[in-house]
C-alpha atoms as a PDB file:
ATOM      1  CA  UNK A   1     -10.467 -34.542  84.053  1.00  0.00           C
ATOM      2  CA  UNK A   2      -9.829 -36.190  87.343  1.00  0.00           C
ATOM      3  CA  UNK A   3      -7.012 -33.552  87.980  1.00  0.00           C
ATOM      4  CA  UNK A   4      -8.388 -29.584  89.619  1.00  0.00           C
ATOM      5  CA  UNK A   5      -8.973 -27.382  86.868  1.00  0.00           C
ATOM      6  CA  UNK A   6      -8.676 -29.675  84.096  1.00  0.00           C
ATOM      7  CA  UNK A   7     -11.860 -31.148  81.973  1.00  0.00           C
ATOM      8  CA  UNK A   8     -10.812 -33.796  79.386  1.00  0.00           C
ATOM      9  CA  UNK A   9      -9.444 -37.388  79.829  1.00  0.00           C
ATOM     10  CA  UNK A  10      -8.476 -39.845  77.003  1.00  0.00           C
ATOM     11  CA  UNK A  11      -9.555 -43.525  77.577  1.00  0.00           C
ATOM     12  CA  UNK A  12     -11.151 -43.158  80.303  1.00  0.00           C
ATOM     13  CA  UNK A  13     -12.612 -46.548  82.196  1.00  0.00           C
ATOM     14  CA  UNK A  14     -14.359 -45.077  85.272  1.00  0.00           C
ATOM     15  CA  UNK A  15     -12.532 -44.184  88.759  1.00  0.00           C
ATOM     16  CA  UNK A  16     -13.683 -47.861  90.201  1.00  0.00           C
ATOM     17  CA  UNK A  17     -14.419 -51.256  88.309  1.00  0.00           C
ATOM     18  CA  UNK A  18     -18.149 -50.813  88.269  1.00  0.00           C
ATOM     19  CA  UNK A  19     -18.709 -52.931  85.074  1.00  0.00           C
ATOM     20  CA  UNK A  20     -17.440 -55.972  87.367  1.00  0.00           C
ATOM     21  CA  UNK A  21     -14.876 -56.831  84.574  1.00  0.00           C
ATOM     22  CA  UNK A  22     -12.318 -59.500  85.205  1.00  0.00           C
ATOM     23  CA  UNK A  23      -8.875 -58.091  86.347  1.00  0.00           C
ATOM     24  CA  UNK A  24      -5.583 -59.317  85.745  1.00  0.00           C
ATOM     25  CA  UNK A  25      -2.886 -60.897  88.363  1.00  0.00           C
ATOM     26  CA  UNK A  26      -1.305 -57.850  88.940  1.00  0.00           C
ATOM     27  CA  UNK A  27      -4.575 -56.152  90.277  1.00  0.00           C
ATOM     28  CA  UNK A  28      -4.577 -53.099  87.761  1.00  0.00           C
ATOM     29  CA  UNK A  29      -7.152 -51.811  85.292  1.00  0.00           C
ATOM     30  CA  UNK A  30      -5.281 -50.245  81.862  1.00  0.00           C
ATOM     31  CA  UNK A  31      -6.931 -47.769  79.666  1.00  0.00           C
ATOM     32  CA  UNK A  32      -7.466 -48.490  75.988  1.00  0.00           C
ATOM     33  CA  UNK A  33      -7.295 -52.492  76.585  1.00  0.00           C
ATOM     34  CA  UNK A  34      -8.895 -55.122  78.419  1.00  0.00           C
ATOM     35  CA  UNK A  35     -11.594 -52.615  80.116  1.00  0.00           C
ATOM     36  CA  UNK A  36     -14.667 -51.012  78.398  1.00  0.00           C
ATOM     37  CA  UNK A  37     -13.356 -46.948  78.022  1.00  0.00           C
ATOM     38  CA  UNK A  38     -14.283 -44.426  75.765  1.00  0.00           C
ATOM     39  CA  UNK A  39     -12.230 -42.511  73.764  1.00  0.00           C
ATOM     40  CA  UNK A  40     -12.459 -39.564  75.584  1.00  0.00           C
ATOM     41  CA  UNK A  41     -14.503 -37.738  78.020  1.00  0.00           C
ATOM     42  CA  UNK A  42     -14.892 -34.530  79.094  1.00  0.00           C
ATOM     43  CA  UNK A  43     -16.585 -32.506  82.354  1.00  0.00           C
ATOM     44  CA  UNK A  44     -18.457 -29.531  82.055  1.00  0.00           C
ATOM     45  CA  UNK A  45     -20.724 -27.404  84.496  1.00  0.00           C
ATOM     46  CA  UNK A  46     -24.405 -26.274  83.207  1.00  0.00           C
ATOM     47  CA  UNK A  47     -25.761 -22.853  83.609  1.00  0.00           C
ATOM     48  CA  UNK A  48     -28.307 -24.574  86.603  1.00  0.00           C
ATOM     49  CA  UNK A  49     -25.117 -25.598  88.327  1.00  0.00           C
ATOM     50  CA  UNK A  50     -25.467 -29.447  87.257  1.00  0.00           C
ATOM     51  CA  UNK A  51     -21.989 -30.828  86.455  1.00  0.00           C
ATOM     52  CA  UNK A  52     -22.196 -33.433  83.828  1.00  0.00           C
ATOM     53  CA  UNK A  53     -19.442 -35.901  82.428  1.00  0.00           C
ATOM     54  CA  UNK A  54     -19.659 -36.967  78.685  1.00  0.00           C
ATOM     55  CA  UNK A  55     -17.986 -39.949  77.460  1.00  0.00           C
ATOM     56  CA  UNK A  56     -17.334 -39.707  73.679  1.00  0.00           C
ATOM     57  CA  UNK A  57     -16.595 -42.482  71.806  1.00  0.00           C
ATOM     58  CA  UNK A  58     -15.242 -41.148  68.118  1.00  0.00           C
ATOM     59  CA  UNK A  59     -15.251 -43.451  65.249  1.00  0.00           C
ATOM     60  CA  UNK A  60     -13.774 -42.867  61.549  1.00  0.00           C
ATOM     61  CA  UNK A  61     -13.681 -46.165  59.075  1.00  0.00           C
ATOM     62  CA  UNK A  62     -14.680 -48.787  61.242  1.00  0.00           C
ATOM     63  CA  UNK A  63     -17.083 -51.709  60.044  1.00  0.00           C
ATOM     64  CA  UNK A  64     -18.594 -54.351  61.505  1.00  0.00           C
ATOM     65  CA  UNK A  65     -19.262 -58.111  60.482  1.00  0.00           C
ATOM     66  CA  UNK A  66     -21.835 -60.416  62.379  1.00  0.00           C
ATOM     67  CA  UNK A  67     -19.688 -61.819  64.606  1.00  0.00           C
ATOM     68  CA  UNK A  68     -21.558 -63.318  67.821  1.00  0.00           C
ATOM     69  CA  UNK A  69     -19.042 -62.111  70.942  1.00  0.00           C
ATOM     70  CA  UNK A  70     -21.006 -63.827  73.599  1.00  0.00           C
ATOM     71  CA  UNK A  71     -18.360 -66.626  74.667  1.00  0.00           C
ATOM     72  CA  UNK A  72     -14.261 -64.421  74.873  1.00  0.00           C
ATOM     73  CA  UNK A  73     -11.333 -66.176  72.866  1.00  0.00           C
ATOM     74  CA  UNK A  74     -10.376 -67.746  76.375  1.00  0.00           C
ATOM     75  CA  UNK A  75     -14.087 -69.663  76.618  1.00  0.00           C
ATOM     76  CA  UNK A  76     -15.439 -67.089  79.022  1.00  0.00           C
ATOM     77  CA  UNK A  77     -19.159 -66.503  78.704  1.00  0.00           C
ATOM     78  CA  UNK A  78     -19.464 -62.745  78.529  1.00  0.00           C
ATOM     79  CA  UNK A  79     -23.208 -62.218  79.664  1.00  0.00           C
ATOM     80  CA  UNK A  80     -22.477 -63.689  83.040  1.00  0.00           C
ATOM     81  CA  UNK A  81     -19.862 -59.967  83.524  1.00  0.00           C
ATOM     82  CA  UNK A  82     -22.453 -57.693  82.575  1.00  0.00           C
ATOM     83  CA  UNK A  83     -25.570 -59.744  83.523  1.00  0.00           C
ATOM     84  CA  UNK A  84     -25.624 -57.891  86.958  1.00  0.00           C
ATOM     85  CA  UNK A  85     -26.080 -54.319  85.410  1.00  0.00           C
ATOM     86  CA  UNK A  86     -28.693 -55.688  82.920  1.00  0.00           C
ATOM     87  CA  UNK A  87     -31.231 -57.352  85.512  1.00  0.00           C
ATOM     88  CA  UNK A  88     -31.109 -54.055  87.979  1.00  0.00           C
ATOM     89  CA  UNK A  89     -34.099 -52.165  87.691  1.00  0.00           C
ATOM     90  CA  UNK A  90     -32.564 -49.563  86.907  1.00  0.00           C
ATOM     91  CA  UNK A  91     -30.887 -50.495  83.976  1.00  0.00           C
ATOM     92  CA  UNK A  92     -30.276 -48.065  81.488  1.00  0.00           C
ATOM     93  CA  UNK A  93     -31.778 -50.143  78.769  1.00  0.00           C
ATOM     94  CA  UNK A  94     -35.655 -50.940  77.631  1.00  0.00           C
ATOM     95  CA  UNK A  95     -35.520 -54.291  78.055  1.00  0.00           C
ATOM     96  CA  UNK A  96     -39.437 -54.509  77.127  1.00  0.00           C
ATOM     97  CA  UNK A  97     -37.818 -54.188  73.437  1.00  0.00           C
ATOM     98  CA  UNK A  98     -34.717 -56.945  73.963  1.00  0.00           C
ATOM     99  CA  UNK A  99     -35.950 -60.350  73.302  1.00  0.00           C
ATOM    100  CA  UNK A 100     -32.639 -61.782  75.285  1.00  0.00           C
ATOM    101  CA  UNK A 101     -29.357 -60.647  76.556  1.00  0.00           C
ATOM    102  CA  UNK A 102     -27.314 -62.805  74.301  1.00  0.00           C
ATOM    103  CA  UNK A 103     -28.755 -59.539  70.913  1.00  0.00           C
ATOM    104  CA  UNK A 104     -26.488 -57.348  72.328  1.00  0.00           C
ATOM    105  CA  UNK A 105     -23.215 -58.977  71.816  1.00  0.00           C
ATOM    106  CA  UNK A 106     -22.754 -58.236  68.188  1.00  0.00           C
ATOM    107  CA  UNK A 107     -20.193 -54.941  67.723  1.00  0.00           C
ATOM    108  CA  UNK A 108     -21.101 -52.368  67.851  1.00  0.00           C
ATOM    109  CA  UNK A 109     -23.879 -52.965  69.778  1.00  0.00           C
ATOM    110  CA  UNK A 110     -21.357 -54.940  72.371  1.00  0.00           C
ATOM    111  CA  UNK A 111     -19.527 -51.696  72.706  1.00  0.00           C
ATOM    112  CA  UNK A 112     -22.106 -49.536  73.244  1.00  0.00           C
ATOM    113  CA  UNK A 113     -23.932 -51.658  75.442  1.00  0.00           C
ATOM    114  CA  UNK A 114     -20.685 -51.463  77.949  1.00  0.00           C
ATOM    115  CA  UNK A 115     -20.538 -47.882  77.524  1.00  0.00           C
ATOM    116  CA  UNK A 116     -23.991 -47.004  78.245  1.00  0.00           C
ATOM    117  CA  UNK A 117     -23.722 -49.078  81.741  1.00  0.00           C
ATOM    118  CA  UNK A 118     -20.096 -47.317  82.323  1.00  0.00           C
ATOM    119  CA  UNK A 119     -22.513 -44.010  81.981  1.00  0.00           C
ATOM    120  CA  UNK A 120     -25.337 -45.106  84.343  1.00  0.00           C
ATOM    121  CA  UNK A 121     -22.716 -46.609  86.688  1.00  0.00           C
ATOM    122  CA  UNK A 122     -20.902 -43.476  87.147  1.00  0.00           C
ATOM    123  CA  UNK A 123     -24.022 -41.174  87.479  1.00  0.00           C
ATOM    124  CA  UNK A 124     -25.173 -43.688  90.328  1.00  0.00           C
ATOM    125  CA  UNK A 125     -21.958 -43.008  91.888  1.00  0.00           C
ATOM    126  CA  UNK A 126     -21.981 -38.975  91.711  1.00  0.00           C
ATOM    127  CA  UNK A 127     -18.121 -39.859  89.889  1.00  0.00           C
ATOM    128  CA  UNK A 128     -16.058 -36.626  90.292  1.00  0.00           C
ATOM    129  CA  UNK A 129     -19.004 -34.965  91.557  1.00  0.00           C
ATOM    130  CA  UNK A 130     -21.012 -35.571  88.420  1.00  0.00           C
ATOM    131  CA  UNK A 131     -24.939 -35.499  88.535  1.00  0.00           C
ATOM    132  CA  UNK A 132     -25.877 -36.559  84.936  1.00  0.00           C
ATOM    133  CA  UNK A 133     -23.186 -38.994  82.981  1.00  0.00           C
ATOM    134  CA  UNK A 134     -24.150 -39.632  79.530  1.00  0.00           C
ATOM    135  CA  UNK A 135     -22.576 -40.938  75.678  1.00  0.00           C
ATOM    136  CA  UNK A 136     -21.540 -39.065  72.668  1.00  0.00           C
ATOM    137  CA  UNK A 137     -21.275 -40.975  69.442  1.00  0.00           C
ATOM    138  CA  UNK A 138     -19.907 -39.361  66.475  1.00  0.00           C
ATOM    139  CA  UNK A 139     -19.094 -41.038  63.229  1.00  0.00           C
ATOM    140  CA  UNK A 140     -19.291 -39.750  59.792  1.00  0.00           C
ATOM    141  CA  UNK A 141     -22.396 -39.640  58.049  1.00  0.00           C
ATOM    142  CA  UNK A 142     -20.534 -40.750  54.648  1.00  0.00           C
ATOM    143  CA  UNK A 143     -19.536 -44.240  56.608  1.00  0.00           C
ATOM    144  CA  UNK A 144     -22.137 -45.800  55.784  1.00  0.00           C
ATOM    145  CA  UNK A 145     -20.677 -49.451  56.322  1.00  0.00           C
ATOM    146  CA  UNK A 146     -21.254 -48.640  59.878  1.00  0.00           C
ATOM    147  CA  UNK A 147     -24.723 -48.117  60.189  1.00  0.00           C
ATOM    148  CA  UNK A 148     -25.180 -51.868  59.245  1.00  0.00           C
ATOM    149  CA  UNK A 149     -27.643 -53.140  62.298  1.00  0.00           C
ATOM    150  CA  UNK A 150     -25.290 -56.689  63.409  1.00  0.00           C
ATOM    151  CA  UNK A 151     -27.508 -57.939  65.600  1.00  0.00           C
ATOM    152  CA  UNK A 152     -30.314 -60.190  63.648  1.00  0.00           C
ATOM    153  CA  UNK A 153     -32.682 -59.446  66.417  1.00  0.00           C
ATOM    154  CA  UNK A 154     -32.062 -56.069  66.604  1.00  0.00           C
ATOM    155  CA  UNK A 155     -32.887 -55.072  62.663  1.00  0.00           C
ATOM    156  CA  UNK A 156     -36.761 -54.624  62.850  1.00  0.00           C
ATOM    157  CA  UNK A 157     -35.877 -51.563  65.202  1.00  0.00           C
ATOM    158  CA  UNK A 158     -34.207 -49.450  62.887  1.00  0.00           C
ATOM    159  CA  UNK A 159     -32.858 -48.553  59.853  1.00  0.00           C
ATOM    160  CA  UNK A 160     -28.869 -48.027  61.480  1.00  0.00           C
ATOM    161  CA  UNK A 161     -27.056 -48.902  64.520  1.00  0.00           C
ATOM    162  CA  UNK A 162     -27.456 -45.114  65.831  1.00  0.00           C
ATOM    163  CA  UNK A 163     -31.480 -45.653  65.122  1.00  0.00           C
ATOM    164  CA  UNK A 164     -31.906 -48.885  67.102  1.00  0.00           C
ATOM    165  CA  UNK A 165     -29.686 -47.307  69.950  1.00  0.00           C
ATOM    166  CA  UNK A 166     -31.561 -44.471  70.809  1.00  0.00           C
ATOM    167  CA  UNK A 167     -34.572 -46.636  71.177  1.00  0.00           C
ATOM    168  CA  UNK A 168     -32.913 -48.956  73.601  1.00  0.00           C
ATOM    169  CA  UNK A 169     -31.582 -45.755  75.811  1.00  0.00           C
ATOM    170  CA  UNK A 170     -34.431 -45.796  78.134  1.00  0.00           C
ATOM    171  CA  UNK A 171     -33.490 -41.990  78.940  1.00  0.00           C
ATOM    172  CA  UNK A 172     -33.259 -40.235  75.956  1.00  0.00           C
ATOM    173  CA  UNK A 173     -30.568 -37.410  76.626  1.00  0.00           C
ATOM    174  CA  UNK A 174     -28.254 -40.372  78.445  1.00  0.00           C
ATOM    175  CA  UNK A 175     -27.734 -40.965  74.431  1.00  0.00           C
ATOM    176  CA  UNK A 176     -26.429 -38.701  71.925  1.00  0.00           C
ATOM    177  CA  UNK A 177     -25.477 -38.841  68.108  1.00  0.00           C
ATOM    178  CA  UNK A 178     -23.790 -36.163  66.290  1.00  0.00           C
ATOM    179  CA  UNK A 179     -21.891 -36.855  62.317  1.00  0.00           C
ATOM    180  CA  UNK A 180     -18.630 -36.095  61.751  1.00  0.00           C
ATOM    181  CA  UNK A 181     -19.612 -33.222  59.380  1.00  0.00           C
ATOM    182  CA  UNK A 182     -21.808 -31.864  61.984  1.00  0.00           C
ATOM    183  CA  UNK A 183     -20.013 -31.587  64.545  1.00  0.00           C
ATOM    184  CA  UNK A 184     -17.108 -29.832  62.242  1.00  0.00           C
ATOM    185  CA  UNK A 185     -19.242 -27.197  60.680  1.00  0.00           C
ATOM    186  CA  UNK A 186     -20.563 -26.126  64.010  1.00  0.00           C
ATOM    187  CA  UNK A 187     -16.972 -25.241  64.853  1.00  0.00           C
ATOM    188  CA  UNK A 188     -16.620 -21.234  65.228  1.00  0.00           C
ATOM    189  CA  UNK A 189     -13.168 -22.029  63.405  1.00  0.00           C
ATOM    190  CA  UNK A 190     -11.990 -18.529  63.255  1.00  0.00           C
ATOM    191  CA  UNK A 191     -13.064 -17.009  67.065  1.00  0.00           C
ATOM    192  CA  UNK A 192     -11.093 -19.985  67.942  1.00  0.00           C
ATOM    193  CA  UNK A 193      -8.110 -19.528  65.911  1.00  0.00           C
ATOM    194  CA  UNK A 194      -7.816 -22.754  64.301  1.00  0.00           C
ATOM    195  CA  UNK A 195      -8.283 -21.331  60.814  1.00  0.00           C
ATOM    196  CA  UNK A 196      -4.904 -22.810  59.457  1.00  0.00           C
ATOM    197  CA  UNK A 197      -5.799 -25.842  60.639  1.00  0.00           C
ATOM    198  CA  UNK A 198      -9.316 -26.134  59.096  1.00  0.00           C
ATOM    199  CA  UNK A 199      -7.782 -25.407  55.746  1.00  0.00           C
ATOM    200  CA  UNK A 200      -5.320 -28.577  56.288  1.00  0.00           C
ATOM    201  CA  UNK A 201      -8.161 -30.366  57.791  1.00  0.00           C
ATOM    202  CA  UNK A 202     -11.385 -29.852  55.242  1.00  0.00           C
ATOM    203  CA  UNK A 203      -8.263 -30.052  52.319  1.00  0.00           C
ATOM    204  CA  UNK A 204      -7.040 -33.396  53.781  1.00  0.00           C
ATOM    205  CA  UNK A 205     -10.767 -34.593  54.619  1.00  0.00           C
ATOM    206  CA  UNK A 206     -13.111 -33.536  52.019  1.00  0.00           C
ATOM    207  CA  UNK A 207     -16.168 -34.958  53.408  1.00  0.00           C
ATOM    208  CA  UNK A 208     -16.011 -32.854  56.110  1.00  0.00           C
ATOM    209  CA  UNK A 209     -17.078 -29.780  54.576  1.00  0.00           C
ATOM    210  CA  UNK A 210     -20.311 -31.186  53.627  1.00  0.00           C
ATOM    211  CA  UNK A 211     -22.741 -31.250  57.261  1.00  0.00           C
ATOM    212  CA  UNK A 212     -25.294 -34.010  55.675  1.00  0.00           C
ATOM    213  CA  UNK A 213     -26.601 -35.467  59.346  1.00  0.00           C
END
């Protein structure tokens, strides 16, 4: 994506360090450890002329427990890193609906959190040109483990993870959820020529073929 003619990067943990995270000796950020990234993103122009980058972050089997992630194996509070991004005005989040910092730091909630300010970071910064950066969340509908709201303080607000998220996205199209199955059957499979590799795919994967939201 960061390359002329070229729209889709893997991992990818912003062009500068604007989450403030803490860097290594040898001075270098590393995608896919360490440093909040998504899985992928990708850059696209709309029909107005507004480029936009989307930062996807896929999911498949995972679960989560109710593990608190506030203070880092090495005894490092975590709020004090992101704290900056959290008290700006502009913060990406509704605050008016967080009782305190410390609900967020429950996966997924963590991750998304990290993300969202990655986003809002990188649209403040016109990053690769972009005017509008945003999130993409898919995960299959029939994973239902994951829609388990973590966060005690953060149940009341919904009755998934994806539910409670979208109400803490203070701009609602900075935030989007799509299923699995969705996003599959939406797939013009045959103009693209990947019909060999749908029958593989839907064979392998079942669940796919069925586009319950």
């Amino acid at each position: 994506m960061e390359t002329d003619g070229q729209y889709v990067s893997f991992e990818w943990i912003g062009e500068k360090n604007y989450l403030g995270e803490i860097i290594s000796r040898n001075s270098k950020r590393t995608r896919g450890a360490n440093f909040t990234s998504a899985d992928a993103a990708v850059m696209f122009t709309h029909a107005n002329g507004q480029r936009q980058i989307v930062l996807i972050e896929w999911k498949y089997t995972e679960s989560y427990g109710g593990t608190f992630l506030k203070v880092a194996k090495s005894g490092k509070d975590r709020t004090t890193i992101y704290a900056h991004l959290y008290n700006r005005v502009d913060c990406p989040l509704n605050k008016t609906l967080l009782l305190n910092f410390d609900d967020l730091f429950y996966e997924p909630f963590d991750q998304l959190m990290r993300q969202q300010f990655l986003a809002n970071e990188m649209e403040k910064a016109r990053e690769l040109g972009a005017d509008i950066a945003s999130v993409l969340h898919i995960a299959p509908a029939h994973n239902s483990a994951f829609r388990r709201i973590t966060s005690p303080a953060l149940r009341p607000f919904g009755e998934s993870v994806i539910d409670v998220w979208k109400k803490l996205v203070r701009t609602p199209d900075r935030f989007t959820s799509v299923s699995t199955e969705q996003l599959f059957s939406k797939l013009p499979i045959e103009r693209l020529g990947l019909t060999k590799w749908w029958e593989y795919v839907s064979t392998r994967y079942a669940w796919l073929n069925d586009g319950t939201p």
